[in-house]
Protein backbone atom coordinates (compact mmCIF):
# COMPACT_ATOMS: atom_id res chain seq x y z
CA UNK A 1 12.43 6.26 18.54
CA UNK A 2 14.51 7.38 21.26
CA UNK A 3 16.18 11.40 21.12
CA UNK A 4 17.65 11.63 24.22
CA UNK A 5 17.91 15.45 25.67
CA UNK A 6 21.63 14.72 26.09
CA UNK A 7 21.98 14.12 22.25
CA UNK A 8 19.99 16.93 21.97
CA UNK A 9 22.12 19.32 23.88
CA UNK A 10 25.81 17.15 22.15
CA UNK A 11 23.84 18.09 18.76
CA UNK A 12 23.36 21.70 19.79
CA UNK A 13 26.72 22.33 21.37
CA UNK A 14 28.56 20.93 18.81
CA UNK A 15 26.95 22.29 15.70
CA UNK A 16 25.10 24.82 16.12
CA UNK A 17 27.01 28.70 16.68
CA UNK A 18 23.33 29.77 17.86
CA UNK A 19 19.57 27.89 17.37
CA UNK A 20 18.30 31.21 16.48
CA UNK A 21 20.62 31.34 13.71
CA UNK A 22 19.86 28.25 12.22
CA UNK A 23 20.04 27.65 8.45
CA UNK A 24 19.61 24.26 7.82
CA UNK A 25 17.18 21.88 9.15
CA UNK A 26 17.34 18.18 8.71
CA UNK A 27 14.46 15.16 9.31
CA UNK A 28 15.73 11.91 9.64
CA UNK A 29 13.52 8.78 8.43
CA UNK A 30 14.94 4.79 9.29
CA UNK A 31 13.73 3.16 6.44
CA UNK A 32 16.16 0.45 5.96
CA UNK A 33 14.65 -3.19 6.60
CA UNK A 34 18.28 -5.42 7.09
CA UNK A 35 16.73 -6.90 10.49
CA UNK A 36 13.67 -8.66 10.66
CA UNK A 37 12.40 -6.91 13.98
CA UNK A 38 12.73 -3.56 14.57
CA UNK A 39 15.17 -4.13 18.25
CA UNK A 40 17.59 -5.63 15.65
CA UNK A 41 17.29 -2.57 13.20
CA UNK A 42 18.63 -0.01 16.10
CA UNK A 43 21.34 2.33 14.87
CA UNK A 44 23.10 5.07 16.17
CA UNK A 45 23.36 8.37 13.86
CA UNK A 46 26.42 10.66 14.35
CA UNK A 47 26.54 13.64 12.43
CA UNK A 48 30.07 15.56 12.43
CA UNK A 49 31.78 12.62 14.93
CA UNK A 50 28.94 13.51 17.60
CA UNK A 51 25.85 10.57 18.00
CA UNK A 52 23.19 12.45 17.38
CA UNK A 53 20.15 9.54 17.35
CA UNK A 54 20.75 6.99 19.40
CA UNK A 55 18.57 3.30 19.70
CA UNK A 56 17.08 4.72 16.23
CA UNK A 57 15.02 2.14 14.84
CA UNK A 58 12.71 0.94 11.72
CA UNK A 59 10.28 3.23 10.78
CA UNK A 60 11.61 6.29 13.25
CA UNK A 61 11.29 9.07 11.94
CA UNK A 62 12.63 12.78 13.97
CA UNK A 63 11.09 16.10 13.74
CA UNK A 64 13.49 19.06 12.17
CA UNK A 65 16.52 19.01 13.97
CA UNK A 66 17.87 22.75 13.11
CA UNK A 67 22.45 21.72 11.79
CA UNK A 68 23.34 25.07 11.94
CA UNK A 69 24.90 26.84 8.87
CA UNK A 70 25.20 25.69 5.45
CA UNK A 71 28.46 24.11 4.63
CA UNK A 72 29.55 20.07 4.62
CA UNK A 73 28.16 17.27 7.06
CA UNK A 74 29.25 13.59 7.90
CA UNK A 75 26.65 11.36 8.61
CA UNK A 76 27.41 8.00 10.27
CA UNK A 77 25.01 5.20 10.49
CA UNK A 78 25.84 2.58 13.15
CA UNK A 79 24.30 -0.47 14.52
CA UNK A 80 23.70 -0.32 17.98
CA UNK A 81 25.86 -0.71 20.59
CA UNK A 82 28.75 -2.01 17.68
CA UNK A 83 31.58 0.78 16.61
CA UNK A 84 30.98 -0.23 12.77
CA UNK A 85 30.30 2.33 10.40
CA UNK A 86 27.19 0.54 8.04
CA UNK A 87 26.66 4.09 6.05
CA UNK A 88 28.42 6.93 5.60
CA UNK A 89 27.56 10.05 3.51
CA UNK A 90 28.91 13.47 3.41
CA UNK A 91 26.12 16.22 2.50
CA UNK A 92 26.39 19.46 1.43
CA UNK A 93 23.82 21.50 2.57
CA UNK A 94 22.65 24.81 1.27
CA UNK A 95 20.45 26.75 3.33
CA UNK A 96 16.90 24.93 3.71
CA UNK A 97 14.87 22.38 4.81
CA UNK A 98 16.08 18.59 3.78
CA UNK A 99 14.93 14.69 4.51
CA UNK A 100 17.05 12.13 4.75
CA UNK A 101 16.24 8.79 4.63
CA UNK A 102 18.38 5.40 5.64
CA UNK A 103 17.39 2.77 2.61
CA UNK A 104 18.74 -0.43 1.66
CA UNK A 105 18.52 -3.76 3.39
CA UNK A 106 21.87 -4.73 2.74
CA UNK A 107 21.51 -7.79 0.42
CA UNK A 108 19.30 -7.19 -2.53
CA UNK A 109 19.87 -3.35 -2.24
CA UNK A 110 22.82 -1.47 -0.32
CA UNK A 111 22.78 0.62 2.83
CA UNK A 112 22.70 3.88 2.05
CA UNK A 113 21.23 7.51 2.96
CA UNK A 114 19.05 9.19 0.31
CA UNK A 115 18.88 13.02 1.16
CA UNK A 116 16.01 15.13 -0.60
CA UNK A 117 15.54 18.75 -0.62
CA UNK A 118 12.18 19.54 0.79
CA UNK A 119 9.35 22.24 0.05
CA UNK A 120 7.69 23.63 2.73
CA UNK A 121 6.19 26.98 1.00
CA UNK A 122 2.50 27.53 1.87
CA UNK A 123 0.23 25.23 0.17
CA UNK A 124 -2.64 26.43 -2.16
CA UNK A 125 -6.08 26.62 0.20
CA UNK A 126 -7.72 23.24 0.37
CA UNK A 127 -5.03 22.01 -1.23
CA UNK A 128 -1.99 19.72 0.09
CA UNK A 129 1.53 18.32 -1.68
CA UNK A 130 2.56 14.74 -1.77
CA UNK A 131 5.77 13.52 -2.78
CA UNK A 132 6.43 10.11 -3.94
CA UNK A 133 9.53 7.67 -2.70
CA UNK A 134 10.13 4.59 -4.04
CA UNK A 135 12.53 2.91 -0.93
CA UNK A 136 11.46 -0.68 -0.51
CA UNK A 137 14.02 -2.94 -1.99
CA UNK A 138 12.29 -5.92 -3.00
CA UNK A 139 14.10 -6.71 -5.77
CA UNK A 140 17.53 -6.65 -6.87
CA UNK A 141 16.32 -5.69 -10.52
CA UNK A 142 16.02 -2.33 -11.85
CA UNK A 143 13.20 -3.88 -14.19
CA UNK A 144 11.67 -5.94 -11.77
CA UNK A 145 11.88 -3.41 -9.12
CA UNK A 146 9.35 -0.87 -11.40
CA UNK A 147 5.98 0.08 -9.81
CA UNK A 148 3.42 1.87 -10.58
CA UNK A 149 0.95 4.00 -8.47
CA UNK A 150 -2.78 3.69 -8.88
CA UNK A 151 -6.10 4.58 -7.57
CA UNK A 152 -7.77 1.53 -6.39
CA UNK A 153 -9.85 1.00 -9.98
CA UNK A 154 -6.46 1.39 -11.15
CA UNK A 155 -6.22 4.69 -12.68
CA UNK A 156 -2.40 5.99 -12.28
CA UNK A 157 -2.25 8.84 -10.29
CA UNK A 158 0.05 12.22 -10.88
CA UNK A 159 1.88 10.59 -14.01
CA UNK A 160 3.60 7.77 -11.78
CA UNK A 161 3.02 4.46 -13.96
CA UNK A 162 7.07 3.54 -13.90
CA UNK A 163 8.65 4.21 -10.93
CA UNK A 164 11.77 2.43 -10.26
CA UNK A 165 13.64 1.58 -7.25
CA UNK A 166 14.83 5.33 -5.27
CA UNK A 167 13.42 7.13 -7.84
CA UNK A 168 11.40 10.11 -6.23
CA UNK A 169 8.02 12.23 -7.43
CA UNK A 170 7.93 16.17 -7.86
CA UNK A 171 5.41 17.29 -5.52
CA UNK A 172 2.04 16.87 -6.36
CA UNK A 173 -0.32 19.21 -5.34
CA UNK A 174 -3.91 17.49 -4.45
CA UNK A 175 -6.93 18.40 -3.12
CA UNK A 176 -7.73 17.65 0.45
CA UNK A 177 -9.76 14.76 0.14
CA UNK A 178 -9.38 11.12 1.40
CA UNK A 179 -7.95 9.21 -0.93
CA UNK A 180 -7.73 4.98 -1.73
CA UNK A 181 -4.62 4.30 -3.51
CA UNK A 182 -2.25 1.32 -4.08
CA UNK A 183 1.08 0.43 -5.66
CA UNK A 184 1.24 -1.87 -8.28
CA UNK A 185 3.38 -3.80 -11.19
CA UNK A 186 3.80 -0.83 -13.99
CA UNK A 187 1.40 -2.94 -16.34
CA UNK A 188 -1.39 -3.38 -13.35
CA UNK A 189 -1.15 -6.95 -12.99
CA UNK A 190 -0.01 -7.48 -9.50
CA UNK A 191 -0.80 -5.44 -6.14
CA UNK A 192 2.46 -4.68 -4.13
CA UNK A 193 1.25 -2.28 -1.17
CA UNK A 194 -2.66 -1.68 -0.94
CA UNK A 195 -2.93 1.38 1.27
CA UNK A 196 -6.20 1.97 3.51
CA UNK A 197 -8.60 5.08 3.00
CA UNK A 198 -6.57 7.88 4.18
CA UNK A 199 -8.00 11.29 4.75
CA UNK A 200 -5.33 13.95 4.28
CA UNK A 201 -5.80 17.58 5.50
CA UNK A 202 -5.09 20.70 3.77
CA UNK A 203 -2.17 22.17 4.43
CA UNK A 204 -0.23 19.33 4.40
CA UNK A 205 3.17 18.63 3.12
CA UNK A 206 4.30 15.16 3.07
CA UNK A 207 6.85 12.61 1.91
CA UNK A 208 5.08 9.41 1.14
CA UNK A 209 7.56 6.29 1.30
CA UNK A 210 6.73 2.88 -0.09
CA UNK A 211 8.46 0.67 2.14
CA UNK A 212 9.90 -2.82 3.15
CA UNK A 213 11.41 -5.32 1.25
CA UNK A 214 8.85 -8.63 1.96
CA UNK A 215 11.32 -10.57 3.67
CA UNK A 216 12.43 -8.52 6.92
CA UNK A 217 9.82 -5.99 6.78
CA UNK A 218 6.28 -6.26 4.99
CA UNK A 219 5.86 -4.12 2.05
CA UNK A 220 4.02 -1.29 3.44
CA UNK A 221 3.72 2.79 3.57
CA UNK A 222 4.98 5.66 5.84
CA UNK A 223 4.75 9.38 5.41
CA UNK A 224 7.16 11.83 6.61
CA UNK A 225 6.29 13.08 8.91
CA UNK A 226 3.30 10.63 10.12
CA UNK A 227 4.99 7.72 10.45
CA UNK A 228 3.64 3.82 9.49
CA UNK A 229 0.09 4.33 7.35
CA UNK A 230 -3.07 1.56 7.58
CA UNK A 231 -2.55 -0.90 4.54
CA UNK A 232 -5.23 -3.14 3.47
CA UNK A 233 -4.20 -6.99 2.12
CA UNK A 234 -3.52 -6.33 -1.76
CA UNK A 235 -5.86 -8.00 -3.76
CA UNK A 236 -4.94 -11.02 -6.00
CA UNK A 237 -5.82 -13.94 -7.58
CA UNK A 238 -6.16 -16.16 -4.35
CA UNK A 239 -9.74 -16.28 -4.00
CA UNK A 240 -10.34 -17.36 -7.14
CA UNK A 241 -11.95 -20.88 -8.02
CA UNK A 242 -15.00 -22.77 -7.89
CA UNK A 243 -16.61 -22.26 -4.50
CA UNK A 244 -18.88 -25.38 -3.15
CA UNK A 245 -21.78 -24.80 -0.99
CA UNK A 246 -21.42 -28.07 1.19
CA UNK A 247 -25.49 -28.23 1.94
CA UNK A 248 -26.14 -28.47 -1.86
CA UNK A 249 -23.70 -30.63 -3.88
CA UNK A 250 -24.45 -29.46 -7.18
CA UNK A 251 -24.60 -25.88 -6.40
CA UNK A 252 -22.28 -23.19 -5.80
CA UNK A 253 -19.72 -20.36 -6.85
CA UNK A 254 -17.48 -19.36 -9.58
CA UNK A 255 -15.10 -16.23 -8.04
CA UNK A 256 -12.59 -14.00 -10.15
CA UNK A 257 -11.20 -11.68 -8.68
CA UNK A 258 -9.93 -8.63 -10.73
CA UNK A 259 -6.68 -7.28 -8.88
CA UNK A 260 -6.34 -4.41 -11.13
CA UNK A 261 -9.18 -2.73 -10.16
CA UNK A 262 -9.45 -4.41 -6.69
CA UNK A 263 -13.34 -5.71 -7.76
CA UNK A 264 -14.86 -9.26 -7.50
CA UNK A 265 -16.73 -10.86 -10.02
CA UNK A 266 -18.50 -14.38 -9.86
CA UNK A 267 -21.64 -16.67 -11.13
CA UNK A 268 -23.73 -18.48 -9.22
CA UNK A 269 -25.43 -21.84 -10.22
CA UNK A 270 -28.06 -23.21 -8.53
CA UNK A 271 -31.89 -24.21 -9.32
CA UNK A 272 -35.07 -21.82 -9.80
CA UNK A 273 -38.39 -22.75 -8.47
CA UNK A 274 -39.15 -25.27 -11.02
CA UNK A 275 -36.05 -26.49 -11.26
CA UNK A 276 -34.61 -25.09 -13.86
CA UNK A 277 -30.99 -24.37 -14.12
CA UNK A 278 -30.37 -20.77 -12.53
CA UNK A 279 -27.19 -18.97 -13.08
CA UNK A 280 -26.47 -15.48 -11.56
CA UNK A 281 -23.63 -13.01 -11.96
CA UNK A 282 -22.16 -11.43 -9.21
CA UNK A 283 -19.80 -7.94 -9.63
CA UNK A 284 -18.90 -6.04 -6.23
CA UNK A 285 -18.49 -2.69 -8.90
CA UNK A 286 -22.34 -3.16 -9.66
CA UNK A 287 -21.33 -2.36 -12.92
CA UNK A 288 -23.79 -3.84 -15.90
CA UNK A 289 -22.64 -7.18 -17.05
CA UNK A 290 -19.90 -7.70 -19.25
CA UNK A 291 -18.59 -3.98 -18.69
CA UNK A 292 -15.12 -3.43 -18.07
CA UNK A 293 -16.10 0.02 -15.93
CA UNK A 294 -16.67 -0.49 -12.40
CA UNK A 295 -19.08 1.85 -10.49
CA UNK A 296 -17.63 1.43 -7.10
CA UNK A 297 -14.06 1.78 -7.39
CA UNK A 298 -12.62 -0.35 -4.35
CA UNK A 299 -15.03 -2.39 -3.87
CA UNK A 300 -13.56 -5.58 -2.76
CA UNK A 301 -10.36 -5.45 -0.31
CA UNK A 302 -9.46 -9.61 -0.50
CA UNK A 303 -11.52 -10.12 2.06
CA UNK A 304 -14.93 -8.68 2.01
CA UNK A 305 -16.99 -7.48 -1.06
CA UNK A 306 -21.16 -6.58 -0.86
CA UNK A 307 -21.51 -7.70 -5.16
CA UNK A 308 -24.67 -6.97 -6.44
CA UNK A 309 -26.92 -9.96 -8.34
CA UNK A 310 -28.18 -10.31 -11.56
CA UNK A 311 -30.31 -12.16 -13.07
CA UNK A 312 -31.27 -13.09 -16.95
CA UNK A 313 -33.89 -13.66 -19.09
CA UNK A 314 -35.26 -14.37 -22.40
CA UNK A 315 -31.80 -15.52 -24.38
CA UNK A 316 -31.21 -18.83 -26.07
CA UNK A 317 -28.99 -21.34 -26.46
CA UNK A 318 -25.91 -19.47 -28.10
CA UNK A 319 -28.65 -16.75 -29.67
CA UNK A 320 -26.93 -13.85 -30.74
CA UNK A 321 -29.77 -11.40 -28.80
CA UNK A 322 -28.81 -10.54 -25.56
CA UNK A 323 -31.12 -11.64 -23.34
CA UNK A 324 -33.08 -9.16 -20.00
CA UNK A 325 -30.84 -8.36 -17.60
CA UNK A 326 -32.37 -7.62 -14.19
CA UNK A 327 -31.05 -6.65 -10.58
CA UNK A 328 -31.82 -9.69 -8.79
CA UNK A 329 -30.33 -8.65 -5.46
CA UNK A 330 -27.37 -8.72 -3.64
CA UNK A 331 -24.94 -11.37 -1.90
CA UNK A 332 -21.77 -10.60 0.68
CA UNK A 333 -18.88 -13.23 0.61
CA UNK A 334 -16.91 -13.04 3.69
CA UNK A 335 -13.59 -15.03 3.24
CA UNK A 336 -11.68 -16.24 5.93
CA UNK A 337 -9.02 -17.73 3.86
CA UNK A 338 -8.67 -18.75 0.13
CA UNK A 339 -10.24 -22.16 0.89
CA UNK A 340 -13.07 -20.77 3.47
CA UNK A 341 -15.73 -18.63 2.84
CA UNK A 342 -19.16 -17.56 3.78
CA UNK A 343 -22.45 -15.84 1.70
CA UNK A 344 -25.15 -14.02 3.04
CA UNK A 345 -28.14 -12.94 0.50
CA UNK A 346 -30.75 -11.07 -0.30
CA UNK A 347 -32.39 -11.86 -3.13
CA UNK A 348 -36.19 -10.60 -2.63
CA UNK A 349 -39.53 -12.44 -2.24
CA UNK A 350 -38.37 -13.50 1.32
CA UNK A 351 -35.30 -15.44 -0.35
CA UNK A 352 -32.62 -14.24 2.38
CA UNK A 353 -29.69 -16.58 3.71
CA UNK A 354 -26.51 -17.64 4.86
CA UNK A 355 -24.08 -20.43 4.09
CA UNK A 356 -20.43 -21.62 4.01
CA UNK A 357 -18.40 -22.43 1.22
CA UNK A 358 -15.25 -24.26 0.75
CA UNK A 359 -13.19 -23.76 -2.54
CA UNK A 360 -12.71 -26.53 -4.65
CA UNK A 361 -9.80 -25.46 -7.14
CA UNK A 362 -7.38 -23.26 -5.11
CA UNK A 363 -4.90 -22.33 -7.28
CA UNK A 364 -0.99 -21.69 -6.88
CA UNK A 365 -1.81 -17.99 -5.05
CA UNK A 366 -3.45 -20.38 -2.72
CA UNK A 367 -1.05 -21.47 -0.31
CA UNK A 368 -1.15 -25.26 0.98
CA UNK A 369 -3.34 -26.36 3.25
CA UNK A 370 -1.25 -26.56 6.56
């Protein structure tokens, strides 16, 4: 982002009777993804007939810029270096603090500005507020466009399990803390936007803007006024399948991964000491068998999970007891893509290890092999 001290001083002269005086402050965040690089997303922002923002690009976002006095303001959005008006919007502004934000990409969603009304009264101590926009335009419908957002075991977090398309959160006030979260379809199928362990200080006051539309832009998330966030790769159902250890043809992995609550669960069959068929279940939560809690919310991240091994003993064939289950160790499964993976385990007794595995069943999340 480029605010040039001449647009500065245009801004000031023009607008403003006196800084001191100052009534109404604006922050400006470029959240529109109609170009597929961000050169090709530069815009110039006039406000009142004078540029303003100039070579203002995809995910820019300004500090306050103080207007002046409350009353009525033009904004023009421009591409750069063109004299075409893309968006225009005329605002009237009481006295405050306000964010506006450029959304749209022009195709599936229009250009537009979306101005909000901000809250920057002293948070609670230890505390912080979040605010929740919905601005990436991946869909065209209002149903389809839904979302939901969730903790990474896939509790909803501050009421938000149907959030459509420029809809926008009160302010929640949390406690500072670092938080794992993740937007997803409202019924927790699918993972849209898998955000990275964030800590957030107290004090805070943010706007937190899911972002992108997939096809110009990834799907991502920026807070005003911190710009771009970490994502992680959203867990789905692309590492699933029946996973062959190459060394040992009749031997190998069953994976399932469970997007909802971002955890990995497998089997593994292979032989005991005397031969015997061996199976083993795998769950990164290291939640008992079977149960549909998971102890370590998070736990796998599409590309990495530590699941812990169990072993059982003393069923039968279709019995109706349940037979011992017992922590047999754990295993790590490293994938480099949804047809390539490697294990390392630990199983006790000396039985450690490494091998490779390739996936025979890769299924339609899978793309094809190149």
């Amino acid at each position: 982002m480029r605010i040039s001290a001449l647009s500065s001083i245009v801004l000031a002269s023009l607008l403003l009777p006196s800084v001191a005086d100052a009534a109404v402050r604006v922050q400006v965040g470029h959240f529109a993804p109609f170009a597929a690089s961000r050169e090709a997303s530069a815009v110039t922002v006039r406000v009142n007939g004078a540029d303003a923002l100039q070579d203002f690009r995809y995910g820019d976002i300004t500090p306050y810029v103080n207007l002046g006095n409350a009353g009525r303001y033009t904004i023009e959005v421009l591409p750069s270096g063109t004299s075409t008006v893309a968006i225009i919007a005329t605002l009237d502004l009481a006295d405050g603090d306000y964010t506006v934000l450029a959304i749209g990409n022009g195709t599936l969603r229009p250009l537009e500005l979306l101005p909000l009304a901000d809250d920057n009264a002293m948070t609670p101590a230890g505390s912080l507020r979040v605010r929740v926009v919905h601005a990436a335009p991946f869909s065209a419908s209002e149903q389809d466009s839904e979302v939901s957002v969730r903790t990474d075991d896939g509790g909803i977090v501050g009421g938000l399990a149907k959030v459509g398309y420029r809809a926008v959160s009160p302010y929640l006030t949390l406690p500072a803390a670092s938080y794992d979260l993740k937007v997803a379809k409202p019924d927790n199928s699918r993972n849209l936007i898998d955000l990275a362990p964030l800590a957030l200080p107290a004090g805070a006051v943010l706007t937190v803007v899911a972002t992108g539309d997939g096809v110009n832009q990834p799907l991502g998330f920026s807070a005003v006024p911190l710009g771009t966030l970490p994502i992680e790769d959203p867990v789905d159902s692309s590492r699933s399948g029946h996973w062959k250890d190459p060394q040992a043809e009749t031997q190998g992995f069953a994976f399932t991964p469970l997007p909802g609550q971002n955890r990995l669960f497998g089997t593994w069959y292979t032989f005991g000491d005397a031969g015997e068929d061996l199976w083993l279940t795998l769950d990164s939560c290291g939640s008992a068998p079977g149960s549909t809690l998971c102890d370590r919310p998070g736990s796998f991240d599409n590309r990495r999970a530590v699941l812990t091994v169990y072993g059982v003993s003393g069923g039968t064939f279709r019995g109706a007891a349940a037979g011992q289950i017992n922590v047999a160790g754990t295993a790590t499964v490293e994938f480099s893509s949804c047809r390539r993976a490697r294990v390392s385990y630990e199983l006790g007794s000396g039985r450690s290890g490494s091998f490779d595995l390739d996936n025979l069943t890769p299924g339609e999340a899978c793309p094809p092999a190149p």
